[in-house]
C-alpha atoms as a PDB file:
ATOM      1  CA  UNK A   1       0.000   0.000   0.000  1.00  0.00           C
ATOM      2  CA  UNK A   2       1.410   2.962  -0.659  1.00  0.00           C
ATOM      3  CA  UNK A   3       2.493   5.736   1.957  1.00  0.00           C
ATOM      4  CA  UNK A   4      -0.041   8.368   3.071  1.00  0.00           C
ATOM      5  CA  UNK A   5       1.832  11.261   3.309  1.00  0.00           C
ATOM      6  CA  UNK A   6       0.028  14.122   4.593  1.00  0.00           C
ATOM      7  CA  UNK A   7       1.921  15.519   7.098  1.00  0.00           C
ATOM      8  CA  UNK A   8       0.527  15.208  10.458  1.00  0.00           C
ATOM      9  CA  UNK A   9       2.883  13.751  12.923  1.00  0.00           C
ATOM     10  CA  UNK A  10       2.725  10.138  12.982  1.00  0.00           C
ATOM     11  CA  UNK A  11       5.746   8.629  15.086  1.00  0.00           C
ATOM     12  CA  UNK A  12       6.303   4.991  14.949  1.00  0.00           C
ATOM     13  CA  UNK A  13       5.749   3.477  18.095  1.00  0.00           C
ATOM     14  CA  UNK A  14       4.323   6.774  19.583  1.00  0.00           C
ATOM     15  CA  UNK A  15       1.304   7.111  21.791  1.00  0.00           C
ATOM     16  CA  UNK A  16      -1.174   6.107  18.633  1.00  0.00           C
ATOM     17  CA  UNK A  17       0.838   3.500  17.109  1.00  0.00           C
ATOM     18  CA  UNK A  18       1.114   1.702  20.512  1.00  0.00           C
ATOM     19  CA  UNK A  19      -2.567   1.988  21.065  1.00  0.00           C
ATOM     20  CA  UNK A  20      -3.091   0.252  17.787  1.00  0.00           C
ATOM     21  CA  UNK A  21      -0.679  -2.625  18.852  1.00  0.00           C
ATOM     22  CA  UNK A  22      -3.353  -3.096  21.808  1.00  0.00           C
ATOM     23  CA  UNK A  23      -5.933  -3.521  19.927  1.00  0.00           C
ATOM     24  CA  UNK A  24      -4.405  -5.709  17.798  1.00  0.00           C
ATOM     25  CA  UNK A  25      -3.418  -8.231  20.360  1.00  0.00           C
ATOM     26  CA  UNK A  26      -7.354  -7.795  21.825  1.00  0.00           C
ATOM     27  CA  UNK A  27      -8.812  -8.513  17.740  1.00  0.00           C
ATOM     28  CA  UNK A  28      -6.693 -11.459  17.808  1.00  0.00           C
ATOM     29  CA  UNK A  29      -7.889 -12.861  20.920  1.00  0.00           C
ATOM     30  CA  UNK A  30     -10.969 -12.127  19.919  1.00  0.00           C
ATOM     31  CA  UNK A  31     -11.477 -13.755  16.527  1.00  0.00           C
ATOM     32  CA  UNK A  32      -9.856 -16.946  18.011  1.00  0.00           C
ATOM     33  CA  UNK A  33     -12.878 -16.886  20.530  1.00  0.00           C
ATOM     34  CA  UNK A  34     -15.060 -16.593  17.912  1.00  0.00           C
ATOM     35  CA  UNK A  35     -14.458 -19.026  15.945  1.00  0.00           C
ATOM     36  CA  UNK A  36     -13.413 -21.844  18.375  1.00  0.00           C
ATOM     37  CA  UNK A  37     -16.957 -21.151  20.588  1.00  0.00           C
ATOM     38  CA  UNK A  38     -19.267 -20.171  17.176  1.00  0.00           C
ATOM     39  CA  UNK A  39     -18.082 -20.817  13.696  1.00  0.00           C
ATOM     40  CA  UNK A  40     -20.486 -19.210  12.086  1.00  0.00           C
ATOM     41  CA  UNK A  41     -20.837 -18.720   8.520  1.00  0.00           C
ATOM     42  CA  UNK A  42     -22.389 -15.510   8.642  1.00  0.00           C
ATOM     43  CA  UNK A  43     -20.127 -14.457  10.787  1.00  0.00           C
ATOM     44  CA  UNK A  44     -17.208 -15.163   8.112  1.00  0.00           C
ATOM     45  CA  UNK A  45     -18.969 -13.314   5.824  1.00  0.00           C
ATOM     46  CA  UNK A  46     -20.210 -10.203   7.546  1.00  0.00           C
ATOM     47  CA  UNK A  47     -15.977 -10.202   8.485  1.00  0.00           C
ATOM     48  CA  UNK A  48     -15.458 -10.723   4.253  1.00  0.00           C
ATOM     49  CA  UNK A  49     -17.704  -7.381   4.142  1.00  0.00           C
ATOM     50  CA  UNK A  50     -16.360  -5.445   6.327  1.00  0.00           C
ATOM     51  CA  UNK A  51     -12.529  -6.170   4.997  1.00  0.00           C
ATOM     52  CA  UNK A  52     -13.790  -5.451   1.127  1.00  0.00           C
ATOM     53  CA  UNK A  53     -15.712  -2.401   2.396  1.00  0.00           C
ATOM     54  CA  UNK A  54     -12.124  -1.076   3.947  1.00  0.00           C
ATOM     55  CA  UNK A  55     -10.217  -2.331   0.747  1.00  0.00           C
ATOM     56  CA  UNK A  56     -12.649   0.464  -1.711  1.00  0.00           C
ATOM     57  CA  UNK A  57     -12.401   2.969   1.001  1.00  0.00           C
ATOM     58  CA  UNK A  58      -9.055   3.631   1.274  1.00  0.00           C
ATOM     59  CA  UNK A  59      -8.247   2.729  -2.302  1.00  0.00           C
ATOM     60  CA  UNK A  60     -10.486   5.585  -3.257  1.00  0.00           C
ATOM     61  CA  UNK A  61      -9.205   7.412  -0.232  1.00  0.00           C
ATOM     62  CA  UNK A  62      -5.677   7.604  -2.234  1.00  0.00           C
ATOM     63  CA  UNK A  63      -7.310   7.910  -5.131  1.00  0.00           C
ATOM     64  CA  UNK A  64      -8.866  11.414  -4.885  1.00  0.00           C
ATOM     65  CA  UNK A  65      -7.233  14.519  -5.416  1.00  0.00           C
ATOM     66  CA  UNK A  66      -4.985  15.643  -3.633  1.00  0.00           C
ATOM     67  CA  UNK A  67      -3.389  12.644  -2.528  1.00  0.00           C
ATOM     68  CA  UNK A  68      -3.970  10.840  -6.389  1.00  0.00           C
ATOM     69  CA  UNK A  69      -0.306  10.084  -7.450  1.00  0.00           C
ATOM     70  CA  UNK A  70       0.656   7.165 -10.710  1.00  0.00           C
ATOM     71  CA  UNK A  71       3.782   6.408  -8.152  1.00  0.00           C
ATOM     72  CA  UNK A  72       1.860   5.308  -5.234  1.00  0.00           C
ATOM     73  CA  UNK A  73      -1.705   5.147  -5.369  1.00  0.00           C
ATOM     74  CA  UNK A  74      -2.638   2.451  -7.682  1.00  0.00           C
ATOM     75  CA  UNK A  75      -3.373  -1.087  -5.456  1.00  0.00           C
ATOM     76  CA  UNK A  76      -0.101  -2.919  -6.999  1.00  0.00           C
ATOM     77  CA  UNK A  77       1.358  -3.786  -3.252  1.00  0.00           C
ATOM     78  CA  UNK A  78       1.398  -7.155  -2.199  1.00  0.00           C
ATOM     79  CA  UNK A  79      -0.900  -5.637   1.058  1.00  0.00           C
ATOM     80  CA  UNK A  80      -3.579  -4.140  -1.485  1.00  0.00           C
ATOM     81  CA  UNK A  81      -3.930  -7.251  -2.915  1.00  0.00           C
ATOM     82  CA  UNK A  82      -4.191  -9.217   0.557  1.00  0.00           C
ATOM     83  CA  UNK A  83      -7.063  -7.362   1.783  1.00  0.00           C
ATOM     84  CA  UNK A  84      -9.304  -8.534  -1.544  1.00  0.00           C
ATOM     85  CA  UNK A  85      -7.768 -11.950  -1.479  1.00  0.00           C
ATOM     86  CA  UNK A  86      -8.872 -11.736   2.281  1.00  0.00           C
ATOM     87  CA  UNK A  87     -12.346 -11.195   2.197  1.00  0.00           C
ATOM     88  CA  UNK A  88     -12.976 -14.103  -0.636  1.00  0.00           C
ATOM     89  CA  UNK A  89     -11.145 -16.422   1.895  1.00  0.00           C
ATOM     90  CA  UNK A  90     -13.949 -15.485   4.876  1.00  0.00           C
ATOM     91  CA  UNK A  91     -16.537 -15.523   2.122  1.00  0.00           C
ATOM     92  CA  UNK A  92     -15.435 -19.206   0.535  1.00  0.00           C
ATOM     93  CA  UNK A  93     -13.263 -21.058   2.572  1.00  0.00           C
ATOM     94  CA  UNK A  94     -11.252 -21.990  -0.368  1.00  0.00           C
ATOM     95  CA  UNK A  95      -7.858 -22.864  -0.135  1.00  0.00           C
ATOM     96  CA  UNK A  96      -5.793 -21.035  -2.022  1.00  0.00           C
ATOM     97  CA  UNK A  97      -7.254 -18.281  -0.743  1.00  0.00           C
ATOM     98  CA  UNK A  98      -6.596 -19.073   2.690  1.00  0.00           C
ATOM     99  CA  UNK A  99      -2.909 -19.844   1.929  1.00  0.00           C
ATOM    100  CA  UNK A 100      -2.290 -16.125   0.245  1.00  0.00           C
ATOM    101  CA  UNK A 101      -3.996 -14.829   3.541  1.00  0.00           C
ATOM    102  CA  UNK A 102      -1.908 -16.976   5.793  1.00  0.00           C
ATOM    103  CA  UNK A 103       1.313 -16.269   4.123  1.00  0.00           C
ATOM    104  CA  UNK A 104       0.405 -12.832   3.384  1.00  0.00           C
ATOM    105  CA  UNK A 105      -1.016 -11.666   6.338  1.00  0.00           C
ATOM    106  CA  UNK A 106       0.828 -13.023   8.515  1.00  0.00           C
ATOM    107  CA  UNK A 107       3.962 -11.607   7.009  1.00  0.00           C
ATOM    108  CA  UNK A 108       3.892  -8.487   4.864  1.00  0.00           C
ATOM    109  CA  UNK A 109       0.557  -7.367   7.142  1.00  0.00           C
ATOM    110  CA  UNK A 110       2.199  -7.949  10.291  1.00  0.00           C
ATOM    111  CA  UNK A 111       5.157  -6.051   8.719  1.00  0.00           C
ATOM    112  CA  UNK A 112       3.415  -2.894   7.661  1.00  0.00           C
ATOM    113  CA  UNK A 113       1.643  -2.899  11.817  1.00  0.00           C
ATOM    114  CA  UNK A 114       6.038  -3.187  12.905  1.00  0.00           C
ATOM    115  CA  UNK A 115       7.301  -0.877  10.686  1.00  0.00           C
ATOM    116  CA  UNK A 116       4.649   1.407   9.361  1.00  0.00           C
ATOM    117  CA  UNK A 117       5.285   3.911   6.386  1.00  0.00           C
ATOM    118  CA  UNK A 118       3.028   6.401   7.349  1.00  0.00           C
ATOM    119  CA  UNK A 119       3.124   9.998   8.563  1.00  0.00           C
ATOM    120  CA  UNK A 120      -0.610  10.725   9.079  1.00  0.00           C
ATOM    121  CA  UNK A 121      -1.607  10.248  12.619  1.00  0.00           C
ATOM    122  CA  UNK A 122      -4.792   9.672  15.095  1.00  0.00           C
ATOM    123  CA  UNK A 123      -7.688  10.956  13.723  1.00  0.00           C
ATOM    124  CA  UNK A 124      -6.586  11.667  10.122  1.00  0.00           C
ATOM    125  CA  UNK A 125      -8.869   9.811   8.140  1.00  0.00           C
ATOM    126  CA  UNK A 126      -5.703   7.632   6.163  1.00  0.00           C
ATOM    127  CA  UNK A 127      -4.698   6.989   9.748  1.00  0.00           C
ATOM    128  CA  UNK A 128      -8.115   4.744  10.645  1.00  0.00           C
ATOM    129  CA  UNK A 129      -8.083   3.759   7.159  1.00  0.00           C
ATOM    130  CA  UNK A 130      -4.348   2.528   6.644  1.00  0.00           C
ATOM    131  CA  UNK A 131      -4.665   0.607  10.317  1.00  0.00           C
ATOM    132  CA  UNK A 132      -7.992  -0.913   9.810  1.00  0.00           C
ATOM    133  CA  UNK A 133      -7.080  -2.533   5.980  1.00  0.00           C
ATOM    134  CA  UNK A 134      -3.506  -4.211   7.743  1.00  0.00           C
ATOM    135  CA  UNK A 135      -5.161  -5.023  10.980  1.00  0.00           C
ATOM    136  CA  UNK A 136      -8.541  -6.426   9.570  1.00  0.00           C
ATOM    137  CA  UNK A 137      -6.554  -8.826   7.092  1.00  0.00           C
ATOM    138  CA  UNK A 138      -4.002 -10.255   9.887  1.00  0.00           C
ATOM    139  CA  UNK A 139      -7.110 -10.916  11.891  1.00  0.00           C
ATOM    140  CA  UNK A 140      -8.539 -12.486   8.945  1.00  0.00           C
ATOM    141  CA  UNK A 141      -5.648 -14.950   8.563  1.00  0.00           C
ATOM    142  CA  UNK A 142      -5.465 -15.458  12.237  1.00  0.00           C
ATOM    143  CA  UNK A 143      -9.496 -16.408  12.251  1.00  0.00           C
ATOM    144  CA  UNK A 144      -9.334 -18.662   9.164  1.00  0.00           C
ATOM    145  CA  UNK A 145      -6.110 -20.611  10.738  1.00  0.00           C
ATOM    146  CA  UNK A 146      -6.557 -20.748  14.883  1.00  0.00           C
ATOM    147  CA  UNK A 147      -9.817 -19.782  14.975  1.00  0.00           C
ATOM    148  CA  UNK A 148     -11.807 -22.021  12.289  1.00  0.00           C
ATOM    149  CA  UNK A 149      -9.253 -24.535  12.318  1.00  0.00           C
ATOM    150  CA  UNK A 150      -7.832 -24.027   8.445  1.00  0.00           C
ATOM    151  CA  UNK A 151      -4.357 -25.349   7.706  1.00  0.00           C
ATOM    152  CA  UNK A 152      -1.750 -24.528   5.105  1.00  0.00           C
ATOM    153  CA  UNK A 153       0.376 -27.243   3.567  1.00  0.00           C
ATOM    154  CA  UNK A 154       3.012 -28.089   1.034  1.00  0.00           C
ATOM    155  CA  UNK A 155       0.929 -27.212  -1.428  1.00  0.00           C
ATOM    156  CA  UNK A 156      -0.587 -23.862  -0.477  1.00  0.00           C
ATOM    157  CA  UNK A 157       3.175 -22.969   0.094  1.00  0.00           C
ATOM    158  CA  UNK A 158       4.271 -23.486  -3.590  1.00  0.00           C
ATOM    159  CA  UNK A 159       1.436 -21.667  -4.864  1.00  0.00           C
ATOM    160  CA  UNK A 160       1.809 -18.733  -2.886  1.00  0.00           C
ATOM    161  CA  UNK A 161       5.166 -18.553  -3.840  1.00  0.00           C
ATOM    162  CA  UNK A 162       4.270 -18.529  -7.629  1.00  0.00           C
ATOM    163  CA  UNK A 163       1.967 -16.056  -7.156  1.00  0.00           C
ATOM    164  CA  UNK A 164       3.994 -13.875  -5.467  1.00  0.00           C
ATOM    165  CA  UNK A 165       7.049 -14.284  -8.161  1.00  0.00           C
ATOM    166  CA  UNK A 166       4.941 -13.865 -10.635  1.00  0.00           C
ATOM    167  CA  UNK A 167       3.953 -10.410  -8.885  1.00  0.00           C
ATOM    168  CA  UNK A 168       6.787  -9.170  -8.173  1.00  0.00           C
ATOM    169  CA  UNK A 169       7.954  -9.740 -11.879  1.00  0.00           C
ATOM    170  CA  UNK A 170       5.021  -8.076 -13.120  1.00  0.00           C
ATOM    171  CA  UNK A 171       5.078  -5.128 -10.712  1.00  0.00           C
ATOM    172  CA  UNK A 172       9.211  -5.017 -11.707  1.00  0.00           C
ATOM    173  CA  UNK A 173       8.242  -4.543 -15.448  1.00  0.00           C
ATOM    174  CA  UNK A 174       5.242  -1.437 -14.274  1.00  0.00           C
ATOM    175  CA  UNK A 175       7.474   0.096 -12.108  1.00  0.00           C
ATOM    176  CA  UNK A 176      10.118   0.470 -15.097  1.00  0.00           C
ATOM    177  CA  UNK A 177       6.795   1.772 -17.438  1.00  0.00           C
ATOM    178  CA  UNK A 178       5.500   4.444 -14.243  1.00  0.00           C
ATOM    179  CA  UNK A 179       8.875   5.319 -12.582  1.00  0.00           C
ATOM    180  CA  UNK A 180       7.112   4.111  -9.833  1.00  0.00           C
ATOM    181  CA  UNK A 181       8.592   1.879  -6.943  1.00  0.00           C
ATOM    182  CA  UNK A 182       5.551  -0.474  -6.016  1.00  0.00           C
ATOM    183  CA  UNK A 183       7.159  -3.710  -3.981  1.00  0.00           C
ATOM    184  CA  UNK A 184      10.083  -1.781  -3.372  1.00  0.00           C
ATOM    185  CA  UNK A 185      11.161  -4.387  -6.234  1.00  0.00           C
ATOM    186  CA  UNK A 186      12.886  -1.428  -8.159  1.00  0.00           C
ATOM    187  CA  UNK A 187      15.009   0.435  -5.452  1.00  0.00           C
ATOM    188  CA  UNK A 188      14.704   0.924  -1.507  1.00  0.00           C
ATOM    189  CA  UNK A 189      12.237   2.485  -0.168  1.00  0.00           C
ATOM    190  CA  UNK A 190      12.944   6.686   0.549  1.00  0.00           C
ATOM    191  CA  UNK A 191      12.195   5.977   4.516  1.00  0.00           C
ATOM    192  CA  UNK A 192      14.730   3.819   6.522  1.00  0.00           C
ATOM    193  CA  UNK A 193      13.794  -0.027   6.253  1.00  0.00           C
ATOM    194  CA  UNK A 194      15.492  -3.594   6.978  1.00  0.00           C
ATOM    195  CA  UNK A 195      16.278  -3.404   3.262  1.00  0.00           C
ATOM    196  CA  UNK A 196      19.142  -1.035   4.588  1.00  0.00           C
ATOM    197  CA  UNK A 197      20.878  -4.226   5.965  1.00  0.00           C
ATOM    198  CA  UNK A 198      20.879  -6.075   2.851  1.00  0.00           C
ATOM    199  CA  UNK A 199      22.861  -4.360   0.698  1.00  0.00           C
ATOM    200  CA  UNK A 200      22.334  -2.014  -2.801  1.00  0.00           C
ATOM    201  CA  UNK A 201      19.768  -2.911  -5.464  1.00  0.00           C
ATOM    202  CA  UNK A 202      19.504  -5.638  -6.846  1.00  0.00           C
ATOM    203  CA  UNK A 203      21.238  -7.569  -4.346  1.00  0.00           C
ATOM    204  CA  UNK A 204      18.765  -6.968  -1.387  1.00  0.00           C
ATOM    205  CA  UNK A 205      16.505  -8.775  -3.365  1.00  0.00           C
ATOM    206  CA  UNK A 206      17.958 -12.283  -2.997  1.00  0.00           C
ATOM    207  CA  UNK A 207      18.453 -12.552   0.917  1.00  0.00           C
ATOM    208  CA  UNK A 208      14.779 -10.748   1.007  1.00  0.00           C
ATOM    209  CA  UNK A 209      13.852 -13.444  -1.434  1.00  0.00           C
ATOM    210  CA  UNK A 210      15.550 -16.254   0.767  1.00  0.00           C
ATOM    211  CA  UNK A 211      14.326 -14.797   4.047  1.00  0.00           C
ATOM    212  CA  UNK A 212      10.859 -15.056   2.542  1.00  0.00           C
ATOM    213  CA  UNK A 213      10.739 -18.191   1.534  1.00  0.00           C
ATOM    214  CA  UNK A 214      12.704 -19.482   4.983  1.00  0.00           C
ATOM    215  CA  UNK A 215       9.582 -17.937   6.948  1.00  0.00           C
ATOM    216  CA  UNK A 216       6.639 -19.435   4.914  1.00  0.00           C
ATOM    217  CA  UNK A 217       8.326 -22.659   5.061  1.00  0.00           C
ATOM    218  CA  UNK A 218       9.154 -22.556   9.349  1.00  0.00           C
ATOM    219  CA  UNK A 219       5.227 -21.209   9.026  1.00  0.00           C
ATOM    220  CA  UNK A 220       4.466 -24.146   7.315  1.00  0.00           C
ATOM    221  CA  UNK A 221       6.326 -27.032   8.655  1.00  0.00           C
ATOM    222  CA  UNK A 222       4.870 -27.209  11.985  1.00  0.00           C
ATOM    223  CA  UNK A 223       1.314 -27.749  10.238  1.00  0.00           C
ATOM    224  CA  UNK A 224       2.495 -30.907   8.084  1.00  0.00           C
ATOM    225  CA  UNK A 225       3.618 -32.930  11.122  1.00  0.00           C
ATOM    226  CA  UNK A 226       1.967 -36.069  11.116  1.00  0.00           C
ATOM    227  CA  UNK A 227       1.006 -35.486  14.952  1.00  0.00           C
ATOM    228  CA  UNK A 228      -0.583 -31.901  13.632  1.00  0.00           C
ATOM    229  CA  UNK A 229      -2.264 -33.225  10.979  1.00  0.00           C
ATOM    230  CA  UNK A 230      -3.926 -36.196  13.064  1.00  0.00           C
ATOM    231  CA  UNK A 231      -4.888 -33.352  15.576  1.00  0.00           C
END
């Protein structure tokens, strides 16, 4: 998702952003209640709704003047296209679905709640709006996998990892058409990241590559035990 960048203030792990970690630990809680004590179906879906309905609004949140900019406003991030992914997941169940949340979510989402690009702060509108899209789609994934009891495999790991290649090629070959830098797949992003450790472009690509595929497979591996798949 691209960085809202009106200028009021925001300070990462300031008095806001802290508050926000709070009541992210309470969703989580939360959904897994939910679903372990009701799995409802309408439940899943109302959740589907609510994630979609965030997805439009801040999309055309960035997309009205004067925040409307080719270089970062278009939903090309691997987050924009979580939150859509998301909802179908609550709406259908299906698994591949649920494996693009789970690796997703649980990875570039929890990222963006770590180590937020974002200067707006509490009550700007792209404040509520940037929080709500990351948090509701990491409380999606953790629903769909602790709370409802979904598992990702072998196979939902190879297919995520496709997709997400096939992405970030995609996005590569934009970015070179826009000047834009959507991925960061281009060059570094202007604010200070963990890119910074990894060396110039293109070479922080492979260990961020490598890291990323290390993580989805320790996030998979304890799933495909034969003791967790009996249980």
């Amino acid at each position: 998702m691209g960085s809202l960048s009106i200028d009021h203030g925001f300070t990462a792990y300031g008095t806001s952003h802290w508050v926000v970690l709070v009541l992210f630990a309470v969703g989580v809680a939360a959904v897994v209640a939910i679903g372990r004590r009701r799995p409802s179906r309408r439940f899943s879906r109302w959740f589907a709704g609510v994630v979609l309905v965030l997805e439009v609004a801040i999309h055309a949140y960035l997309m009205l003047p004067p925040r409307w900019d080719v270089q970062h406003s278009l939903p090309l991030q691997l987050s924009d296209l979580a939150g859509p992914v998301a909802a179908y997941a609550l709406w259908s169940q299906r698994r591949w679905a649920f494996a693009l949340t789970y690796y997703w979510g649980l990875t570039l989402s929890v990222q963006a709640l770590v180590t937020p690009v974002l200067r707006v702060d509490f009550p700007d509108l792209g404040f509520l709006l940037f929080w709500a899209t990351h948090l509701f789609v990491v409380w999606a994934a953790v629903y769909l996998t602790w709370g409802l009891g979904l598992r990702p495999d072998w196979r939902g790991y190879r297919l995520a990892v496709l997709i997400t290649v096939v992405w970030a090629a995609a996005v590569f070959v934009l970015n070179l058409a826009l000047g834009s830098n959507y991925g960061y797949v281009n060059r570094k992003p202007p604010t200070g990241s963990v890119l910074d450790l990894l060396g110039d472009w293109p070479w922080y690509l492979v260990p961020e590559s490598a890291a990323v595929l290390l993580v989805w497979a320790l996030m998979t591996w304890p799933w495909t035990r034969r003791g967790s798949r009996r249980s």
